[in-house]
PDB file of N, CA and C in Angstrom:
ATOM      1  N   UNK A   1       0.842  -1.186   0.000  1.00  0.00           N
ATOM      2  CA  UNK A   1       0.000   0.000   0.000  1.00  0.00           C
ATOM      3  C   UNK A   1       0.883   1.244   0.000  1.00  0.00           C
ATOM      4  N   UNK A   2       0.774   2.316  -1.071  1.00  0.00           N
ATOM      5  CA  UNK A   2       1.395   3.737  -1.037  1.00  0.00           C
ATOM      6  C   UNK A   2       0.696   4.546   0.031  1.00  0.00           C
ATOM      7  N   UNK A   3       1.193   5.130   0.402  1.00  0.00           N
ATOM      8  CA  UNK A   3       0.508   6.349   1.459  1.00  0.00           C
ATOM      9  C   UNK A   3       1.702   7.523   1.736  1.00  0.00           C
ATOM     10  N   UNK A   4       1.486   9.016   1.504  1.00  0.00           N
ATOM     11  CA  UNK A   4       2.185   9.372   2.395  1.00  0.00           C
ATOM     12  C   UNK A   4       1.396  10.141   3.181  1.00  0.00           C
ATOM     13  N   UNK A   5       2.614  10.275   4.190  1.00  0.00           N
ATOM     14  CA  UNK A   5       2.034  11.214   5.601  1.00  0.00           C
ATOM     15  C   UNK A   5       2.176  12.932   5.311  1.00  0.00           C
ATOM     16  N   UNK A   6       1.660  13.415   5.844  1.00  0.00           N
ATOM     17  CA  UNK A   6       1.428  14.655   5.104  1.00  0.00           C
ATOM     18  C   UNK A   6       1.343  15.764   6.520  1.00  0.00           C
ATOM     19  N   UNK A   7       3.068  16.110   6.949  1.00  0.00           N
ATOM     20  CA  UNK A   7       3.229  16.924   8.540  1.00  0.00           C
ATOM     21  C   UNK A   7       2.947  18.493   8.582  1.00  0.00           C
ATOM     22  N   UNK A   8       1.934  18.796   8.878  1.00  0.00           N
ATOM     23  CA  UNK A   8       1.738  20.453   8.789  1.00  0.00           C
ATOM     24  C   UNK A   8       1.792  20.711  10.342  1.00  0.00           C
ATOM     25  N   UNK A   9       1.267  22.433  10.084  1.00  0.00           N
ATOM     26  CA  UNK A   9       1.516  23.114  11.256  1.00  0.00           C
ATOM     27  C   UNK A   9       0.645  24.060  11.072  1.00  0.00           C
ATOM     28  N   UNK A  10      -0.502  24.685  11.570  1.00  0.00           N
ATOM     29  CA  UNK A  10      -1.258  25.877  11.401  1.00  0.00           C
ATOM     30  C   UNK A  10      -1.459  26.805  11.022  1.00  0.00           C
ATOM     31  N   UNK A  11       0.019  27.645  11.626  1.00  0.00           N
ATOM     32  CA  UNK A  11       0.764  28.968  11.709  1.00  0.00           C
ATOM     33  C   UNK A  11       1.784  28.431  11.121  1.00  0.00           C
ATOM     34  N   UNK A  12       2.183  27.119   9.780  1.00  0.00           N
ATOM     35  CA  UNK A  12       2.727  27.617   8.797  1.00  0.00           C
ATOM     36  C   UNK A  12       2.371  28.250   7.363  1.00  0.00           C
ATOM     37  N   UNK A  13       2.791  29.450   7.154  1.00  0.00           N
ATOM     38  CA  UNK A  13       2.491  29.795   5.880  1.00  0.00           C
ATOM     39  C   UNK A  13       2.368  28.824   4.790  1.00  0.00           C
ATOM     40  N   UNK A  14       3.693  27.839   4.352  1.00  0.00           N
ATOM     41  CA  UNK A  14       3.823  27.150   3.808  1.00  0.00           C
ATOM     42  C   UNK A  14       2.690  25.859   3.659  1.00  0.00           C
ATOM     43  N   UNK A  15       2.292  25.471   4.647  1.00  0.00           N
ATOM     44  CA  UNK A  15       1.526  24.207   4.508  1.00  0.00           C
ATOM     45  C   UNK A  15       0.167  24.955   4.110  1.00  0.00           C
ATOM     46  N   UNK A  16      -0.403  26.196   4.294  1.00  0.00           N
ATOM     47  CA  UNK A  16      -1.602  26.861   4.007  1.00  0.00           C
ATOM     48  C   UNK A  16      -1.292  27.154   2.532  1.00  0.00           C
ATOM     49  N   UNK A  17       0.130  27.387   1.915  1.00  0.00           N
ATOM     50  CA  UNK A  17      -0.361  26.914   0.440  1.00  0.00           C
ATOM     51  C   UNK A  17      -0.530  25.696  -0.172  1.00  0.00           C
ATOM     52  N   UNK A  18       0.192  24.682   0.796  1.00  0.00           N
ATOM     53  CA  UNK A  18      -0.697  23.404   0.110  1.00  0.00           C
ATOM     54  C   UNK A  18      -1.891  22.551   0.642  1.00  0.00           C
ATOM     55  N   UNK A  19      -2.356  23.131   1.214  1.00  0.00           N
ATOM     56  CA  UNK A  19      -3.887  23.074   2.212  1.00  0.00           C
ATOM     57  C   UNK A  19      -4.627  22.524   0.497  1.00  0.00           C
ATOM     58  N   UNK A  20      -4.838  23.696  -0.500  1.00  0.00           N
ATOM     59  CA  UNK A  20      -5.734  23.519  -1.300  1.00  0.00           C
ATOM     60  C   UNK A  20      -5.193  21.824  -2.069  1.00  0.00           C
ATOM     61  N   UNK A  21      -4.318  21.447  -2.033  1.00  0.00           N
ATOM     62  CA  UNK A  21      -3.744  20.704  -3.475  1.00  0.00           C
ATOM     63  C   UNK A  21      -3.769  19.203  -2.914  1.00  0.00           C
ATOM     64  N   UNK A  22      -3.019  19.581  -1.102  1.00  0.00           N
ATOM     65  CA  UNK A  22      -3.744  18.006  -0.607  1.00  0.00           C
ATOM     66  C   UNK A  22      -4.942  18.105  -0.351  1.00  0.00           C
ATOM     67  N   UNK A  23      -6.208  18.776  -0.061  1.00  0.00           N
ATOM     68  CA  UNK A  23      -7.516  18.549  -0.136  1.00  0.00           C
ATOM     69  C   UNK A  23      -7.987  18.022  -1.791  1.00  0.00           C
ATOM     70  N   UNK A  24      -7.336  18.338  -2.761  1.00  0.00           N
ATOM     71  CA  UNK A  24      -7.747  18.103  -3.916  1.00  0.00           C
ATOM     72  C   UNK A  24      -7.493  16.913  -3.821  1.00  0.00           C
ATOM     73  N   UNK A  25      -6.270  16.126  -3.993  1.00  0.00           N
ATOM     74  CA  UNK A  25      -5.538  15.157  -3.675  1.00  0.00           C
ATOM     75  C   UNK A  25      -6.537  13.868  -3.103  1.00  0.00           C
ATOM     76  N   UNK A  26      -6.592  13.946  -1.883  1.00  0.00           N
ATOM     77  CA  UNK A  26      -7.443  13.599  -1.292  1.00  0.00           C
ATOM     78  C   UNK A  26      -8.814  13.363  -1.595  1.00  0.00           C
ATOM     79  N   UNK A  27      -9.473  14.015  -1.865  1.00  0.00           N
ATOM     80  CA  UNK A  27     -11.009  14.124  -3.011  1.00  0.00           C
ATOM     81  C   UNK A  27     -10.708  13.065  -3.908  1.00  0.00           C
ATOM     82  N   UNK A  28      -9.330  13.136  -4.739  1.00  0.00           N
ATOM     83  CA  UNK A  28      -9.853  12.477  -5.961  1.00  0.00           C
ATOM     84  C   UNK A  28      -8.639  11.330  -5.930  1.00  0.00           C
ATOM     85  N   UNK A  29      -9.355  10.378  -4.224  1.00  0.00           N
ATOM     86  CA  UNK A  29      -8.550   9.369  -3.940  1.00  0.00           C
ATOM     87  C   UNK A  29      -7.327   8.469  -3.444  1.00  0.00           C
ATOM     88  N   UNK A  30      -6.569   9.743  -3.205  1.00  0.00           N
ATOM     89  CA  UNK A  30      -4.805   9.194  -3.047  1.00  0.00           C
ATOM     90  C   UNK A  30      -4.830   9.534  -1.585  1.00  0.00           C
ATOM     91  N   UNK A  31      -4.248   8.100  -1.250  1.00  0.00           N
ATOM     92  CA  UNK A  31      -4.256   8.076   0.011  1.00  0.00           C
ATOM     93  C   UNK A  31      -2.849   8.547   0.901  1.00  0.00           C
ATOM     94  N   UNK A  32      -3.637   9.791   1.368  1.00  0.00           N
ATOM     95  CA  UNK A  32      -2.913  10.896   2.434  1.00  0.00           C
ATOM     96  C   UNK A  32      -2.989  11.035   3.381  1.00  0.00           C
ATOM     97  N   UNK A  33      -1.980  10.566   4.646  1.00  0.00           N
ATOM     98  CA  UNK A  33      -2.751  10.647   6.192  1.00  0.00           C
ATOM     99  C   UNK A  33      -2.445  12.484   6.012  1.00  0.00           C
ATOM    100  N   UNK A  34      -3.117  13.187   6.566  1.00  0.00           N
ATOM    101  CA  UNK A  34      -2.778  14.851   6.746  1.00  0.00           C
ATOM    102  C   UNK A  34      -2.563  14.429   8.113  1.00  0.00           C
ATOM    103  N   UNK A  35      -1.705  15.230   9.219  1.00  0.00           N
ATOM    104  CA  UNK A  35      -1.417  14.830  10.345  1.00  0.00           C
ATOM    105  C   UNK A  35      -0.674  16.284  10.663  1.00  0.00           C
ATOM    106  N   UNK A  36      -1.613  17.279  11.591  1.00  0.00           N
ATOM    107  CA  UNK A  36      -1.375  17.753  12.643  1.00  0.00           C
ATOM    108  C   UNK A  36      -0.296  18.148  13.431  1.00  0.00           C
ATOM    109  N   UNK A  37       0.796  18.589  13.557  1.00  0.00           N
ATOM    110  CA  UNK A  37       2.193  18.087  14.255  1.00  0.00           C
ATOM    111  C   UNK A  37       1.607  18.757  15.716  1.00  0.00           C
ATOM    112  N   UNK A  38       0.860  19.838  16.198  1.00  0.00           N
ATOM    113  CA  UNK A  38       0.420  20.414  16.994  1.00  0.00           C
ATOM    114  C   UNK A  38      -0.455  19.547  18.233  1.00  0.00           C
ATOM    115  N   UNK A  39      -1.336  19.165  17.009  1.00  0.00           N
ATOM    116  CA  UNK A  39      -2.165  18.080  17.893  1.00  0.00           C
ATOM    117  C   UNK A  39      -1.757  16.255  18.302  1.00  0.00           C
ATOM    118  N   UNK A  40      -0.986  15.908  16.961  1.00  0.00           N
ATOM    119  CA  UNK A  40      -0.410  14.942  17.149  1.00  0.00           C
ATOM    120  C   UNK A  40       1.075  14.814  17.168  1.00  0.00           C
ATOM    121  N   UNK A  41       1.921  15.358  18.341  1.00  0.00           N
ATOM    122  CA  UNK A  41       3.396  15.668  18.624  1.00  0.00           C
ATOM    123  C   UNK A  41       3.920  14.224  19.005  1.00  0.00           C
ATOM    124  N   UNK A  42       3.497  13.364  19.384  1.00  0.00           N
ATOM    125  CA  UNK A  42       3.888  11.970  19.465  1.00  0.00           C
ATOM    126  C   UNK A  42       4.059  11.547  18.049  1.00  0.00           C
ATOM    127  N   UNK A  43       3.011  11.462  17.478  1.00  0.00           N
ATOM    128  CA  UNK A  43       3.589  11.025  15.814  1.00  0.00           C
ATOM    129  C   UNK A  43       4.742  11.853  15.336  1.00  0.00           C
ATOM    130  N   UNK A  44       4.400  13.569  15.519  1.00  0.00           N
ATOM    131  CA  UNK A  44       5.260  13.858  14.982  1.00  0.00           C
ATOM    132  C   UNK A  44       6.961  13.420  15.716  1.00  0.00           C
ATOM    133  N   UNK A  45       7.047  13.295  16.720  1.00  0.00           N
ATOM    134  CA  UNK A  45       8.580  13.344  17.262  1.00  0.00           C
ATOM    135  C   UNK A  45       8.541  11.814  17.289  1.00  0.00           C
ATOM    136  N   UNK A  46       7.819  10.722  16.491  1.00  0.00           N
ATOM    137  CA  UNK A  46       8.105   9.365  16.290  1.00  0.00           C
ATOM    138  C   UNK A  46       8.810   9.310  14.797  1.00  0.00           C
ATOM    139  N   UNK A  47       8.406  10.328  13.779  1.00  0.00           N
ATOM    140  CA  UNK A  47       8.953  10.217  12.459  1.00  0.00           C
ATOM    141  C   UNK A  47      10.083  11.494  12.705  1.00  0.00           C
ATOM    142  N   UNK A  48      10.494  12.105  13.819  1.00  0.00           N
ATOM    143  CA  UNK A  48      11.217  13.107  13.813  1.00  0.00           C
ATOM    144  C   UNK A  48      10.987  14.166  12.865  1.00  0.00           C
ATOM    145  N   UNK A  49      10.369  14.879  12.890  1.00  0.00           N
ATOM    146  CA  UNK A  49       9.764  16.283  12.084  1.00  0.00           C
ATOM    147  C   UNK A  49      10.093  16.932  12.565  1.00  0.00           C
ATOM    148  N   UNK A  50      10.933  18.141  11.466  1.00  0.00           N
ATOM    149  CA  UNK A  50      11.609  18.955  12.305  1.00  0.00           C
ATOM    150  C   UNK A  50      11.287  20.275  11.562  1.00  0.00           C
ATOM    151  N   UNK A  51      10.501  20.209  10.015  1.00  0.00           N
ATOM    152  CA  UNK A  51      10.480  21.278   8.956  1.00  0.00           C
ATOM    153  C   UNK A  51       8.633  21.035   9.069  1.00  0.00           C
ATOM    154  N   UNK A  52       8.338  22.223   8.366  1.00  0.00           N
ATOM    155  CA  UNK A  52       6.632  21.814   7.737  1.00  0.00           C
ATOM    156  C   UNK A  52       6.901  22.762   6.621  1.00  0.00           C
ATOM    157  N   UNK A  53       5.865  22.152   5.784  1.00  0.00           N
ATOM    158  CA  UNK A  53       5.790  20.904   5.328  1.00  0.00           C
ATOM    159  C   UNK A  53       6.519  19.347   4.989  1.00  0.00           C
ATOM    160  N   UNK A  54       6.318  18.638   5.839  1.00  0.00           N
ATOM    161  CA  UNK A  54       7.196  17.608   5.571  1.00  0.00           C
ATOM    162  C   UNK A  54       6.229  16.213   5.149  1.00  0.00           C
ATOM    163  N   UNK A  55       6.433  15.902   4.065  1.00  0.00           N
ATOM    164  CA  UNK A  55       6.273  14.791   3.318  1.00  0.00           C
ATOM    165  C   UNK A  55       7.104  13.501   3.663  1.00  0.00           C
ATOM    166  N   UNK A  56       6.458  12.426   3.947  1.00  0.00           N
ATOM    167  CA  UNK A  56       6.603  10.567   3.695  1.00  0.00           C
ATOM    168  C   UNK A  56       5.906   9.989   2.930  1.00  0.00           C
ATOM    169  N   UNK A  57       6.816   9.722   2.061  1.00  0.00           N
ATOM    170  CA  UNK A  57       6.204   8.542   1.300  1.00  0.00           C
ATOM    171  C   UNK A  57       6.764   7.158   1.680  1.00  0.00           C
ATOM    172  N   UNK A  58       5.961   6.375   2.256  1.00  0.00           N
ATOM    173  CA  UNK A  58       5.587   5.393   2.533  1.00  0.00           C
ATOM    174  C   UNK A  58       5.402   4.008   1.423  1.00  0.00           C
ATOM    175  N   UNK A  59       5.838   2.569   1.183  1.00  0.00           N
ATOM    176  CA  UNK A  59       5.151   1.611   0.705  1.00  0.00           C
ATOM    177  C   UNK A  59       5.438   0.331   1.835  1.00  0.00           C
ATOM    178  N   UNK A  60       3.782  -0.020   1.831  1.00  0.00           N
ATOM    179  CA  UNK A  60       3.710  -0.987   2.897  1.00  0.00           C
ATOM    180  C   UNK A  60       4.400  -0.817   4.511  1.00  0.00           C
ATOM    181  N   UNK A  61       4.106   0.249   4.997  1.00  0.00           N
ATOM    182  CA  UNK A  61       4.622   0.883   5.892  1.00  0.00           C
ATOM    183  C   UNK A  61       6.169   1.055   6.491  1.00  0.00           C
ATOM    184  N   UNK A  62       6.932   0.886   4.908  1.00  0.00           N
ATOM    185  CA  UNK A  62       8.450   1.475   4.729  1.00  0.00           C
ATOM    186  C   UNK A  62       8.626   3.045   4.138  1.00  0.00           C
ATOM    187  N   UNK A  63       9.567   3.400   4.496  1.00  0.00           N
ATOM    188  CA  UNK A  63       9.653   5.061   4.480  1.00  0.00           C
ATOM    189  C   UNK A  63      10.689   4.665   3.271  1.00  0.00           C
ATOM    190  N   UNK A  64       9.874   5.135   2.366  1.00  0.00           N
ATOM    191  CA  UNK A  64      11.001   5.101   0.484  1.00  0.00           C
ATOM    192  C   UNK A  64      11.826   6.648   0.828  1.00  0.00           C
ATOM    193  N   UNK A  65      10.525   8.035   0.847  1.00  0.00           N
ATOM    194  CA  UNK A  65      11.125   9.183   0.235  1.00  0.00           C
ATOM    195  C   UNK A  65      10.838   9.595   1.364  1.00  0.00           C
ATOM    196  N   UNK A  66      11.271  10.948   1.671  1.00  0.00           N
ATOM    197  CA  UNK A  66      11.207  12.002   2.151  1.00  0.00           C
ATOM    198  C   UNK A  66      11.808  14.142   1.935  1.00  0.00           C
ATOM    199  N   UNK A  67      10.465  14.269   1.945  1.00  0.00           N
ATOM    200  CA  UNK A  67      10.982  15.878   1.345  1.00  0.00           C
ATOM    201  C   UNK A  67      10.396  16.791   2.170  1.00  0.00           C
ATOM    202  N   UNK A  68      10.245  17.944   2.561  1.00  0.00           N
ATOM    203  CA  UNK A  68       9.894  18.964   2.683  1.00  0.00           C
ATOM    204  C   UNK A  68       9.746  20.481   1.890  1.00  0.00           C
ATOM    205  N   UNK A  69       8.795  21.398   1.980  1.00  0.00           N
ATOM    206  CA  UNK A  69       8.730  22.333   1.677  1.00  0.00           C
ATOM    207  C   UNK A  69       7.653  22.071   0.691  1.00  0.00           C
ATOM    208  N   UNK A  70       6.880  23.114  -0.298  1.00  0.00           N
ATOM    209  CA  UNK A  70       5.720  23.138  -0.986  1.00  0.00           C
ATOM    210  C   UNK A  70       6.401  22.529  -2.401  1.00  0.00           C
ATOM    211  N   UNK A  71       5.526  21.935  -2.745  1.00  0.00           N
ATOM    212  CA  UNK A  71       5.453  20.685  -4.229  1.00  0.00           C
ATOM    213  C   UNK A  71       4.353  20.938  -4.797  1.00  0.00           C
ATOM    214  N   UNK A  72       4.402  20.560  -6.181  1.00  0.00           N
ATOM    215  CA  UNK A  72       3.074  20.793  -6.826  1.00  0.00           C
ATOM    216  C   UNK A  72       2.447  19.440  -6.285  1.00  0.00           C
ATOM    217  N   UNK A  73       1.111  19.572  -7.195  1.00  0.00           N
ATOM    218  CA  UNK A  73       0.097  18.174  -7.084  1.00  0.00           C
ATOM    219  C   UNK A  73       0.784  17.157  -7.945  1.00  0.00           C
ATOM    220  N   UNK A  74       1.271  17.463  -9.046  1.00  0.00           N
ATOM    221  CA  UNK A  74       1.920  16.055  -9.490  1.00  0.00           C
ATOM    222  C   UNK A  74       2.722  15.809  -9.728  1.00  0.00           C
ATOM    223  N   UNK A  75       3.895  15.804  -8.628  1.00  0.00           N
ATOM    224  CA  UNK A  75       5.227  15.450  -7.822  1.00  0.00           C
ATOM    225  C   UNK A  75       4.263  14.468  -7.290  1.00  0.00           C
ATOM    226  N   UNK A  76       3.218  14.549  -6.252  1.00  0.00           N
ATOM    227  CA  UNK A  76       2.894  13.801  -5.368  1.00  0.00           C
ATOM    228  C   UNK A  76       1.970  13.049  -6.543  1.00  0.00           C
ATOM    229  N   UNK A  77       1.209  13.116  -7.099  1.00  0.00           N
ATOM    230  CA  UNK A  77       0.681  11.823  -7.686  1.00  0.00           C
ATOM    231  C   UNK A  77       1.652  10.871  -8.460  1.00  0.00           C
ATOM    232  N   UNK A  78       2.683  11.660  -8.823  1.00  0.00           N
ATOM    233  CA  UNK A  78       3.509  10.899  -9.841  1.00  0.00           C
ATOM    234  C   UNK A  78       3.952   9.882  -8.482  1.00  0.00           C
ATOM    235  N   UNK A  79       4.294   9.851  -7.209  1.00  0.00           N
ATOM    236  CA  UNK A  79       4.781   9.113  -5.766  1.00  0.00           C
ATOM    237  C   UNK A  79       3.600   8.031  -6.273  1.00  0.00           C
ATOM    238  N   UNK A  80       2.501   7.934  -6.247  1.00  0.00           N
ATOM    239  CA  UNK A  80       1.648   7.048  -6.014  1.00  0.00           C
ATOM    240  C   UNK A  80       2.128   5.735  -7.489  1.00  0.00           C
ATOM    241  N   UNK A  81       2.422   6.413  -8.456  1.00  0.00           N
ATOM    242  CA  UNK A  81       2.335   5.830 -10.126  1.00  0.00           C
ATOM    243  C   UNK A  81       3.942   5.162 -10.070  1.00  0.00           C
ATOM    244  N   UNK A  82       4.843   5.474  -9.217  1.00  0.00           N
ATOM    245  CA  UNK A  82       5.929   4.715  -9.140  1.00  0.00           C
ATOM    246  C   UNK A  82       5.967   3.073  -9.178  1.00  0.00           C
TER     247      UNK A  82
END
């Protein structure tokens, strides 16, 4: 199973521009945990997050990639088509 985790922050600017592109994302199927670092600080300091936006891509609950900072929408769909 592909999935990535998807680490924001509220009061980051950055993740509020990709607010719109993973909600799109999401809508039309691709499976994205969105995850909180505020509310969920245990997850976050279990994958060590240290930037937001920070991206995991995940297969079968192995960590392939990892990036941070704003990406278009299909950087991340092209992750799923690998």
């Amino acid at each position: 199973m592909r999935v990535i985790k998807y680490f924001y922050s509220e009061n980051c600017s950055f993740c509020e521009t990709m607010k719109p592109r993973i909600l799109n994302l999401v809508k039309n199927g691709y499976d994205i945990e969105v995850i909180d670092v505020n509310e969920y600080s245990d997850i976050a300091d279990e994958y060590d997050i240290e930037e937001m936006p920070t991206f995991i891509f995940e297969i079968d609950g192995e960590e392939i990639e990892r990036w941070t900072g704003v990406t278009d929408e299909l950087t991340l769909e092209q992750k799923f088509r690998q």
